[in-house]
Protein backbone atom coordinates (compact mmCIF):
# COMPACT_ATOMS: atom_id res chain seq x y z
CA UNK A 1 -14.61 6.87 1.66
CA UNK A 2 -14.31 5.45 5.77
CA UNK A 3 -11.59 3.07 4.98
CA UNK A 4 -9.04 6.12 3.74
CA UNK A 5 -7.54 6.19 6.67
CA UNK A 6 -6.33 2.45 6.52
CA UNK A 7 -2.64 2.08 7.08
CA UNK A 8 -2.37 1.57 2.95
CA UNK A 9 -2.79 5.16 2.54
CA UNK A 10 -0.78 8.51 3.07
CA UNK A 11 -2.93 11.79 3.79
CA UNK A 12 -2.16 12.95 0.38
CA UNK A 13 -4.58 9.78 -0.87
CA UNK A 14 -7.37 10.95 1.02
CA UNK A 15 -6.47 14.57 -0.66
CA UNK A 16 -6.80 12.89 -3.91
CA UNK A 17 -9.70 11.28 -3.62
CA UNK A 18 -11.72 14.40 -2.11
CA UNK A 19 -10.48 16.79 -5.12
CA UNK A 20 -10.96 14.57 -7.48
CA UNK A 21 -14.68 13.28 -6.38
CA UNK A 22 -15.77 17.08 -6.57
CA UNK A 23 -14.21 17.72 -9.79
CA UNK A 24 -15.86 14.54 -11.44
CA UNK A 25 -19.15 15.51 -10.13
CA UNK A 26 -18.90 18.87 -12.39
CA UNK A 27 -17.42 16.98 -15.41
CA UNK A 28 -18.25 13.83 -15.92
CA UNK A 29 -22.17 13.88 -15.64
CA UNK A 30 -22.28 13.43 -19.52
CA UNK A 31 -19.71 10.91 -20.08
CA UNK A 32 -21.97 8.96 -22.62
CA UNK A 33 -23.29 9.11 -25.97
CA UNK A 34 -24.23 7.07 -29.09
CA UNK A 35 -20.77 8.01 -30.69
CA UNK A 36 -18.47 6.34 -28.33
CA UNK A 37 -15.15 6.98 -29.75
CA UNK A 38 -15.92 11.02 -30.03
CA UNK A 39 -17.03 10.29 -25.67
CA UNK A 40 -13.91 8.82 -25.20
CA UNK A 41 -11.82 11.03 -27.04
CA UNK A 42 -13.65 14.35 -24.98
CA UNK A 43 -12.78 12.36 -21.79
CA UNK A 44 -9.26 11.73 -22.62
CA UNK A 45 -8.67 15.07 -23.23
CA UNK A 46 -10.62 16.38 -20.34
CA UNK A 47 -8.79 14.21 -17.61
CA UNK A 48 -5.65 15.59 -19.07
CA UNK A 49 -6.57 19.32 -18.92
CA UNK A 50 -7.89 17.96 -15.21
CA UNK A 51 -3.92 17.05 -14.36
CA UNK A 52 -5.47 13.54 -13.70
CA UNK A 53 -3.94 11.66 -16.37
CA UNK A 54 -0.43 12.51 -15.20
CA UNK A 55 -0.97 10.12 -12.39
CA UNK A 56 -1.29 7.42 -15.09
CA UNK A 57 1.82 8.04 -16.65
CA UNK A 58 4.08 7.89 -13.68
CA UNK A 59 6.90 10.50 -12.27
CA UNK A 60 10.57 10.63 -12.75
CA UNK A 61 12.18 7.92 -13.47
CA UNK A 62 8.46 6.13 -14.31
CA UNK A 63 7.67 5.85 -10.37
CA UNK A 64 4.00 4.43 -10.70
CA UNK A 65 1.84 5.06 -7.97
CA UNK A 66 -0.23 2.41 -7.43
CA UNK A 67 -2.50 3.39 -5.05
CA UNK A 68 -3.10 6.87 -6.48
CA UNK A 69 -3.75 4.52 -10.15
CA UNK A 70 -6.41 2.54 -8.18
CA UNK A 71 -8.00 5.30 -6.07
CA UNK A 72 -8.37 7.19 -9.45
CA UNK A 73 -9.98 4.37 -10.98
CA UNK A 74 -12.36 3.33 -7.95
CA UNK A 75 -13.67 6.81 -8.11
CA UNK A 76 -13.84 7.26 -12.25
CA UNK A 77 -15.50 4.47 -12.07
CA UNK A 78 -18.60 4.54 -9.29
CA UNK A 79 -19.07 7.99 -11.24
CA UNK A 80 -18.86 6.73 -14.83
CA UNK A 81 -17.52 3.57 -16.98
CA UNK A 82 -16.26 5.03 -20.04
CA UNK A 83 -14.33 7.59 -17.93
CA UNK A 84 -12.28 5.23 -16.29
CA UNK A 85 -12.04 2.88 -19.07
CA UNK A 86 -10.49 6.31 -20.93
CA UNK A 87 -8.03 6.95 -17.48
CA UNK A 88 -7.26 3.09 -17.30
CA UNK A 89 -5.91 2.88 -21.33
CA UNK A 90 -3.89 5.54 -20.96
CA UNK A 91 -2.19 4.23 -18.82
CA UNK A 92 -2.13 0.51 -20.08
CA UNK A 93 -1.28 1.78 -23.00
CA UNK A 94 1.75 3.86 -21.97
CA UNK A 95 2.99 1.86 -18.85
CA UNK A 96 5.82 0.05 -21.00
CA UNK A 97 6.99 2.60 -21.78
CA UNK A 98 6.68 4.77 -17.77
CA UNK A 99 8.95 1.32 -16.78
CA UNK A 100 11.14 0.54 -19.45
CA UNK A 101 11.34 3.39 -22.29
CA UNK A 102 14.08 4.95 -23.34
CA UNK A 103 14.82 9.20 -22.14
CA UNK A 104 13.71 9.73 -25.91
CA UNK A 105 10.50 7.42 -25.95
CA UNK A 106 9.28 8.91 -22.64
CA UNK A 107 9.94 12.44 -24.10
CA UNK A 108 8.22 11.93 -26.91
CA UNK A 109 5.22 9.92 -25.64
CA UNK A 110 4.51 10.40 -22.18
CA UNK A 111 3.93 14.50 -21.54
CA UNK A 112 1.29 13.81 -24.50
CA UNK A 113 -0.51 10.92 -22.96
CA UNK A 114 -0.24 13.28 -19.51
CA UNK A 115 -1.84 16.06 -21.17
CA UNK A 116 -4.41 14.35 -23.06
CA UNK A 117 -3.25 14.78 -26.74
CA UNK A 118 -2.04 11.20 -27.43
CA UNK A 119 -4.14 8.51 -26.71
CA UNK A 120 -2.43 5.25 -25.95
CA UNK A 121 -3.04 1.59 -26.73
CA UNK A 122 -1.61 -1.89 -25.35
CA UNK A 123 -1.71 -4.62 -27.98
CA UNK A 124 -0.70 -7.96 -26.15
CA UNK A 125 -3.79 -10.34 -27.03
CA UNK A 126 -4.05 -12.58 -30.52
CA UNK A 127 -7.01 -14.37 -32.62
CA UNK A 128 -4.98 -17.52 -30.92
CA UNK A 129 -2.84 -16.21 -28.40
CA UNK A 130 -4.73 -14.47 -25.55
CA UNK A 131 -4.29 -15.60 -21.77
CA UNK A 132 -1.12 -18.01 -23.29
CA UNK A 133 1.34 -15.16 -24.49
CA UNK A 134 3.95 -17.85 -25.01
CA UNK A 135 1.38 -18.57 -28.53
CA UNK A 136 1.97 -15.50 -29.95
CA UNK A 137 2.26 -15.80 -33.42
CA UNK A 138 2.44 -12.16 -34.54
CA UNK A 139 6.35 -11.69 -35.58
CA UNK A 140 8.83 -9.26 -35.66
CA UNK A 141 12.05 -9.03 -37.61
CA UNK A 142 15.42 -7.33 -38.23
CA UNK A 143 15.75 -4.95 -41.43
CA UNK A 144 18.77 -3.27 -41.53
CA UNK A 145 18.34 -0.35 -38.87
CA UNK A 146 14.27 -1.34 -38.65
CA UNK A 147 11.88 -3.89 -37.22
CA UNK A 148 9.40 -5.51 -39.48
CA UNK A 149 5.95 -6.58 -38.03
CA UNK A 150 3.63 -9.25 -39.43
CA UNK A 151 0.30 -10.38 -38.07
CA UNK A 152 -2.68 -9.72 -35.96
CA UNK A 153 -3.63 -8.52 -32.37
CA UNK A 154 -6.87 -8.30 -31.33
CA UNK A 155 -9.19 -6.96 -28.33
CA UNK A 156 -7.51 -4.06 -28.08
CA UNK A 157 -8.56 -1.54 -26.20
CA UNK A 158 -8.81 2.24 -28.03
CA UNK A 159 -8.37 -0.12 -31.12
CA UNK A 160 -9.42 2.29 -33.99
CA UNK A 161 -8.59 5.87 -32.14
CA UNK A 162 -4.98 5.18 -30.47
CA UNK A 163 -2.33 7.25 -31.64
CA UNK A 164 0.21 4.91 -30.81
CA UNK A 165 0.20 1.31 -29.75
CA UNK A 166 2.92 -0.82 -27.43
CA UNK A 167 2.85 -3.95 -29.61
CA UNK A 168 4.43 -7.04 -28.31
CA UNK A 169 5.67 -9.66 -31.07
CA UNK A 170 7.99 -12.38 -31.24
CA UNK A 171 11.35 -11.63 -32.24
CA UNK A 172 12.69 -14.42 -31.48
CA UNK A 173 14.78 -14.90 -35.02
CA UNK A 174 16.33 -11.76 -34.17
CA UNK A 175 18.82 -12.72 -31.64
CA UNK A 176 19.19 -11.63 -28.26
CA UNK A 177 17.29 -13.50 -25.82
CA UNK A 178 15.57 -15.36 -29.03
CA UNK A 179 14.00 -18.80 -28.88
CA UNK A 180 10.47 -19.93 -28.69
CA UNK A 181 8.36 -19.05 -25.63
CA UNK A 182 7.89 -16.01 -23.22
CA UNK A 183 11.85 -15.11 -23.80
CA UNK A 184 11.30 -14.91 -27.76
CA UNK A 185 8.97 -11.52 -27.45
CA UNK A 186 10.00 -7.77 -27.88
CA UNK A 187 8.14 -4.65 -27.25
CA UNK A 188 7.70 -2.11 -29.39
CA UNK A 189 6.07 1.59 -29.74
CA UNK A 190 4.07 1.81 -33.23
CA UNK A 191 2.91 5.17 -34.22
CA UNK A 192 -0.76 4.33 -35.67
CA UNK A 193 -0.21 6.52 -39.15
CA UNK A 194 2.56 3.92 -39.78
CA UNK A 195 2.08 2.27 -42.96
CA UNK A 196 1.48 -1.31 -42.83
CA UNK A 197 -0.84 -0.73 -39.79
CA UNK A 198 -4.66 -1.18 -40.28
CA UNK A 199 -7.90 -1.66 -38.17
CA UNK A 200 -9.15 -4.91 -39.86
CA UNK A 201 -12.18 -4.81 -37.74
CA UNK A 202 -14.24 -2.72 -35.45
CA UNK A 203 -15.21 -5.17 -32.01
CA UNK A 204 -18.80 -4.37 -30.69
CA UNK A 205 -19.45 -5.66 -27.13
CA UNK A 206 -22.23 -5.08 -24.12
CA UNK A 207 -20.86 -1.76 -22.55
CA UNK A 208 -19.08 -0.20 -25.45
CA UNK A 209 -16.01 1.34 -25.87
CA UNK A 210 -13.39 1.75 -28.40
CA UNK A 211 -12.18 -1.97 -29.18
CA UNK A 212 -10.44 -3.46 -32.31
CA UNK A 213 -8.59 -6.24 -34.53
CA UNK A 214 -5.22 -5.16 -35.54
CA UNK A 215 -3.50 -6.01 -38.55
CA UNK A 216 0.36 -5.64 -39.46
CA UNK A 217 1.72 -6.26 -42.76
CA UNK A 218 4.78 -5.47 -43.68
CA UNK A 219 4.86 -2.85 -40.77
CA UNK A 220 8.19 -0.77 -40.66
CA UNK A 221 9.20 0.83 -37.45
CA UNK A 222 12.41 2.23 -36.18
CA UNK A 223 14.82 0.06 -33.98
CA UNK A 224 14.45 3.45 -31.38
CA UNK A 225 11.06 2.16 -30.75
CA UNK A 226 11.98 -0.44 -29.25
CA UNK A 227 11.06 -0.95 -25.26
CA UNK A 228 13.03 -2.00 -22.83
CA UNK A 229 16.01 -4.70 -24.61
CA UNK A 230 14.74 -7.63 -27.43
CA UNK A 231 13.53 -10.42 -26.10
CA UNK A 232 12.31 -8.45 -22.94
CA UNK A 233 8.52 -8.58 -24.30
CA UNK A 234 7.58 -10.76 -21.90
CA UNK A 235 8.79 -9.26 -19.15
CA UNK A 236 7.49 -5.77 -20.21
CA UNK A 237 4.14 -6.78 -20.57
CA UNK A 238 4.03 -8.60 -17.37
CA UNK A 239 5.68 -5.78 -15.21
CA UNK A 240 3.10 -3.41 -16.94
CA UNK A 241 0.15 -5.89 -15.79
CA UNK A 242 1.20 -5.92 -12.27
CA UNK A 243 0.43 -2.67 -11.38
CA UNK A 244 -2.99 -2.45 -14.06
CA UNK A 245 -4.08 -5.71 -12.90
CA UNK A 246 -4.46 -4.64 -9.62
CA UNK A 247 -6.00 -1.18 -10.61
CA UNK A 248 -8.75 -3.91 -12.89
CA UNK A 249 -9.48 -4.56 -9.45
CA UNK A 250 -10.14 -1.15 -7.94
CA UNK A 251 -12.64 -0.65 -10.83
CA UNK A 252 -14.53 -3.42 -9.71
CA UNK A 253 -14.91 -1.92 -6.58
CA UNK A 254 -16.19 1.47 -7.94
CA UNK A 255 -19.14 -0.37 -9.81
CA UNK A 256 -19.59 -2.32 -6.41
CA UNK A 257 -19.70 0.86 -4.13
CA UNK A 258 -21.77 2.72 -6.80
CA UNK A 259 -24.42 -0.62 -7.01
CA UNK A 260 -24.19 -0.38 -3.40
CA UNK A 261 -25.48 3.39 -2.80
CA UNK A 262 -28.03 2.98 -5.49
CA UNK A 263 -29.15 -0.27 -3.94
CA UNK A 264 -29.22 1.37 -0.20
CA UNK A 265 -31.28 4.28 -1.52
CA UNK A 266 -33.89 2.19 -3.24
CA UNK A 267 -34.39 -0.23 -0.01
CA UNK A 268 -35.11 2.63 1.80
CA UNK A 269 -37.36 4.46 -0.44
CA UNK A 270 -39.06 1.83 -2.35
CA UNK A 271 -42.81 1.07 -0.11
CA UNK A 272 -43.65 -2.57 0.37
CA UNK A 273 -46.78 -3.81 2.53
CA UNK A 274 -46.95 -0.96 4.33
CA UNK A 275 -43.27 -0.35 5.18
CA UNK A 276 -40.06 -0.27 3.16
CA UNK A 277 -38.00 -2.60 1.03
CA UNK A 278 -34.86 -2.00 4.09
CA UNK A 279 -37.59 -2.65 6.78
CA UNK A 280 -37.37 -6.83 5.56
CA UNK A 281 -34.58 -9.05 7.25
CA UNK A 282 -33.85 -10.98 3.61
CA UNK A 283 -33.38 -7.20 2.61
CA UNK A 284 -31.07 -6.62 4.96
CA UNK A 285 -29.11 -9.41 4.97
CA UNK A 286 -28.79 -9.04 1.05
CA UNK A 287 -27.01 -5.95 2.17
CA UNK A 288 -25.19 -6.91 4.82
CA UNK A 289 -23.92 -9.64 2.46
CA UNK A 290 -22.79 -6.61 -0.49
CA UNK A 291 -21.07 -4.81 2.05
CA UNK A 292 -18.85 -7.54 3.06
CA UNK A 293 -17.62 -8.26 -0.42
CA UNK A 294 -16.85 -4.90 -0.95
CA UNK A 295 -15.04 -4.40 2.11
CA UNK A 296 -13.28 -7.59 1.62
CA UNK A 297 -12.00 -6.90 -1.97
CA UNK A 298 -11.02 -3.59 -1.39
CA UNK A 299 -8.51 -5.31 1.44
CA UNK A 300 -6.97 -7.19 -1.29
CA UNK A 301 -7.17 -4.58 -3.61
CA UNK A 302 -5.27 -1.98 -1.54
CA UNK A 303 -3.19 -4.53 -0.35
CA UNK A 304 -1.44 -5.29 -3.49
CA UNK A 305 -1.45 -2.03 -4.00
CA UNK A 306 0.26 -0.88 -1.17
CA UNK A 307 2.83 -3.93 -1.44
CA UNK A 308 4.06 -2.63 -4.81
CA UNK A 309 4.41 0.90 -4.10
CA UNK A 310 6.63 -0.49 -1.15
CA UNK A 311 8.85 -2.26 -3.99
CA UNK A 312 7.51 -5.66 -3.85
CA UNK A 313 6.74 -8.09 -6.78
CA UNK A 314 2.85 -8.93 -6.51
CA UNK A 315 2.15 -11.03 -8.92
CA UNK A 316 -0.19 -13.59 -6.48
CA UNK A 317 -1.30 -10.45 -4.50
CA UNK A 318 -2.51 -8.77 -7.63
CA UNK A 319 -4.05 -11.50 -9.49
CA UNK A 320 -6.41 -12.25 -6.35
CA UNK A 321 -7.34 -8.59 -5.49
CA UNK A 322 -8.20 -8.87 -9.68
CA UNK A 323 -9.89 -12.00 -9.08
CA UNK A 324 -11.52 -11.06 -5.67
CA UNK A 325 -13.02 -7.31 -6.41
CA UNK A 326 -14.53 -8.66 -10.19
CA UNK A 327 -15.89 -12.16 -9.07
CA UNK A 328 -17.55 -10.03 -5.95
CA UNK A 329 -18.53 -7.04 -8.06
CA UNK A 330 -20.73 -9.27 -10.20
CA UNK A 331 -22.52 -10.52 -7.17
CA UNK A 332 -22.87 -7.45 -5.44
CA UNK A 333 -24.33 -5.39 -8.74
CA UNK A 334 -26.45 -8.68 -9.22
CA UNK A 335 -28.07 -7.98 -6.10
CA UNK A 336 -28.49 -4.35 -6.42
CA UNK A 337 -30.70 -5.11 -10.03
CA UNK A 338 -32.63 -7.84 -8.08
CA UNK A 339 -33.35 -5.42 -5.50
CA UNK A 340 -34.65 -2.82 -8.01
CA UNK A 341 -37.15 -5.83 -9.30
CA UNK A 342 -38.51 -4.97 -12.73
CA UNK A 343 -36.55 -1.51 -13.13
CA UNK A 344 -32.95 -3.40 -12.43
CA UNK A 345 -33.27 -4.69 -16.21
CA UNK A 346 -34.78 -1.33 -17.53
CA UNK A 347 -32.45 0.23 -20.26
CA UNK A 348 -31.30 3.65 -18.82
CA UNK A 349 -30.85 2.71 -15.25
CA UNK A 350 -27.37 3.00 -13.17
CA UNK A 351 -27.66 -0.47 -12.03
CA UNK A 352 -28.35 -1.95 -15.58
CA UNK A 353 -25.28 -0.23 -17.02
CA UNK A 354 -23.43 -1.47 -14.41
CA UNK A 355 -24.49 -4.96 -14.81
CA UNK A 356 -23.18 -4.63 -18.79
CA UNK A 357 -20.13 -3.03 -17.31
CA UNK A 358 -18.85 -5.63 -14.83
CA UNK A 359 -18.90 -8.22 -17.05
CA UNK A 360 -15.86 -7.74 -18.93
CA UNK A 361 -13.60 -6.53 -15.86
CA UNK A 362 -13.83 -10.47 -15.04
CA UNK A 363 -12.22 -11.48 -18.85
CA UNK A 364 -9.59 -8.58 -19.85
CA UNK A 365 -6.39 -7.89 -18.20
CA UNK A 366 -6.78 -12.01 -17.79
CA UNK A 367 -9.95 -14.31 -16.91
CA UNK A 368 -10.93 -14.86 -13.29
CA UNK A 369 -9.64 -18.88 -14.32
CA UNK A 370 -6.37 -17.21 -15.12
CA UNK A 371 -6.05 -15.43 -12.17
CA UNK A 372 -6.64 -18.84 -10.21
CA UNK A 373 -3.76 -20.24 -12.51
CA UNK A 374 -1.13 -17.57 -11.78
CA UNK A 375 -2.21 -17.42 -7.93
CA UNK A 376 -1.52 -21.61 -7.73
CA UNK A 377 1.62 -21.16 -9.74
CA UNK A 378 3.47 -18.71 -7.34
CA UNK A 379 2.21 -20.66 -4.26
CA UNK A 380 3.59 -23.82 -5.62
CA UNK A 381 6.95 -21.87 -7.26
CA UNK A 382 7.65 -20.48 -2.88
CA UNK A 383 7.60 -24.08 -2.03
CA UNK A 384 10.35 -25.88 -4.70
């Protein structure tokens, strides 16, 4: 990658990136299957054994770096989908707990998730509560030395093979911060064995991966699994989508940069009227026009990046690198199919998987519309 040696970036980045392109070429060229939750479970456990999924978990003290996160995920990703959707949930799924757990939790949880063992889940969304946390309905409440959950989360990623989930519900009859809102919502760590817990439904979508409905009923956990202090939900969840957000993005741009090389090798090889696809001016400008967006969202990408590894809050920067790299990702993979003609829709081919993948980078981790509504919301908060 030419742009490693932007000022975002240390040397041992570029390190990174080089060891880790080489080893995915040698392990991930059959990262797919009709039994998806068997691929994803081989490629969790593979990227751990690999020493990759250590970066997702954070170092001492839960030190998250960013830009490591997203340069992981950009290359995962241009090599194959369900390997960095398996990289990416690990560390959703554990990220509460890398900036807010306990000594204990991180003991118990986090070396696993490193090494591959434990796979991790975030449960955030409802049936009625996604992009508007403040709806949650699914509750929590005090039982002696326990919490007691009640209700539903769906959407959620490694649904159905997680061996924990971070579960946010509303505690807000429990004291502490309490009330209604964002301030009435606690985290906590729910082992998936725990009774109470079911998968009420299996979620099928156009590039598949593990996804499920939750239910809780009754659902008896520990007061030690709590994360970070009651009432702090909000604020965990958030803190945990800053830095993921932003890595959402850096996905995007592995599916561009992937459409991209497969789009630049098929202009140039593909014969038209006696010369080549590349040899046309609307070809080349349809080029020209993919490498700009790329270019241009991996600036934001990097940027927000770079900005919270330096300690800074990012909430605007992240939300329009997220909003940026997916919007421009769709365009750019759009015009690698159209370039490819008939064959660009053809079931099997690189650019028609990555058309199915794209798609949902620009819902999850919250909607493009979203990201235009937290984006106006801190511009307009810096002026009062």
């Amino acid at each position: 990658m030419d742009y490693l040696d932007w000022p975002f970036f240390e040397a041992r980045h570029g390190a990174l990136v080089r060891e880790l392109d080489a080893w995915a070429a040698d392990n991930l060229h059959d990262a797919h299957g009709s039994d998806v939750d068997a691929v994803c479970r081989t490629l969790v456990a593979r990227l751990g054994r690999g020493g990759w999924l250590r970066h997702a978990v954070g170092g001492e003290g839960g030190a998250i770096d960013t830009r490591a996160i997203c340069l992981i995920r950009e290359t995962l990703a241009r090599h194959a989908g369900l390997a960095d959707f398996a990289f990416a949930m690990q560390g959703l799924g554990s990220g509460a707990i890398s900036l807010f757990g306990t000594d204990e939790q991180k003991r118990r949880w986090l070396p696993r998730v490193a090494g591959g063992e434990a796979i991790a889940a975030f449960a955030l969304s409802e049936p009625e509560a996604g992009s508007d946390v403040a709806a949650m309905g699914c509750a929590a409440r005090r039982d002696g030395d326990d919490w007691v959950l009640d209700g539903e989360k769906t959407w959620i990623s490694n649904g159905g093979i997680a061996d924990f989930y971070v579960v946010f519900a509303r505690s807000g009859d429990g004291g502490g911060e309490g009330g209604r809102g964002s301030k009435g919502i606690s985290a906590f760590i729910v082992d998936a064995a725990t009774p109470g817990l079911e998968i009420a439904e299996r979620i099928d979508v156009i590039a598949p991966h593990p996804l499920a409905r939750l239910r809780f009923t009754d659902c008896r956990v520990p007061s030690a699994c709590l994360v970070g202090a009651e009432g702090q939900g909000f604020k965990v969840a958030m803190a945990t989508l800053d830095v993921f957000r932003t890595s959402v993005a850096a996905a995007a741009l592995g599916f561009a940069r992937r459409a991209m090389e497969e789009a630049l090798a098929r202009a140039q090889a593909r014969p038209m009227f006696g010369k080549t696809l590349a040899d046309f001016q609307l070809t080349q400008a349809k080029l020209a026009q993919m490498a700009l967006e790329i270019d241009a969202a991996a600036l934001l990408t990097y940027r927000a990046a770079w900005l919270r590894d330096s300690g800074k809050r990012v909430t605007k920067e992240a939300a329009m690198a997220k909003l940026a790299a997916t919007e421009s990702a769709q365009r750019v993979i759009d015009s690698a199919v159209q370039l490819f003609g008939g064959q660009g829709v053809q079931s099997g081919q690189v650019v028609e998987s990555l058309y199915r993948e794209i798609r949902a980078l620009r819902i999850y981790e919250g909607a493009s519309e979203v990201q235009l509504l937290i984006i106006a919301r801190e511009l307009l908060a810096a002026k009062v």
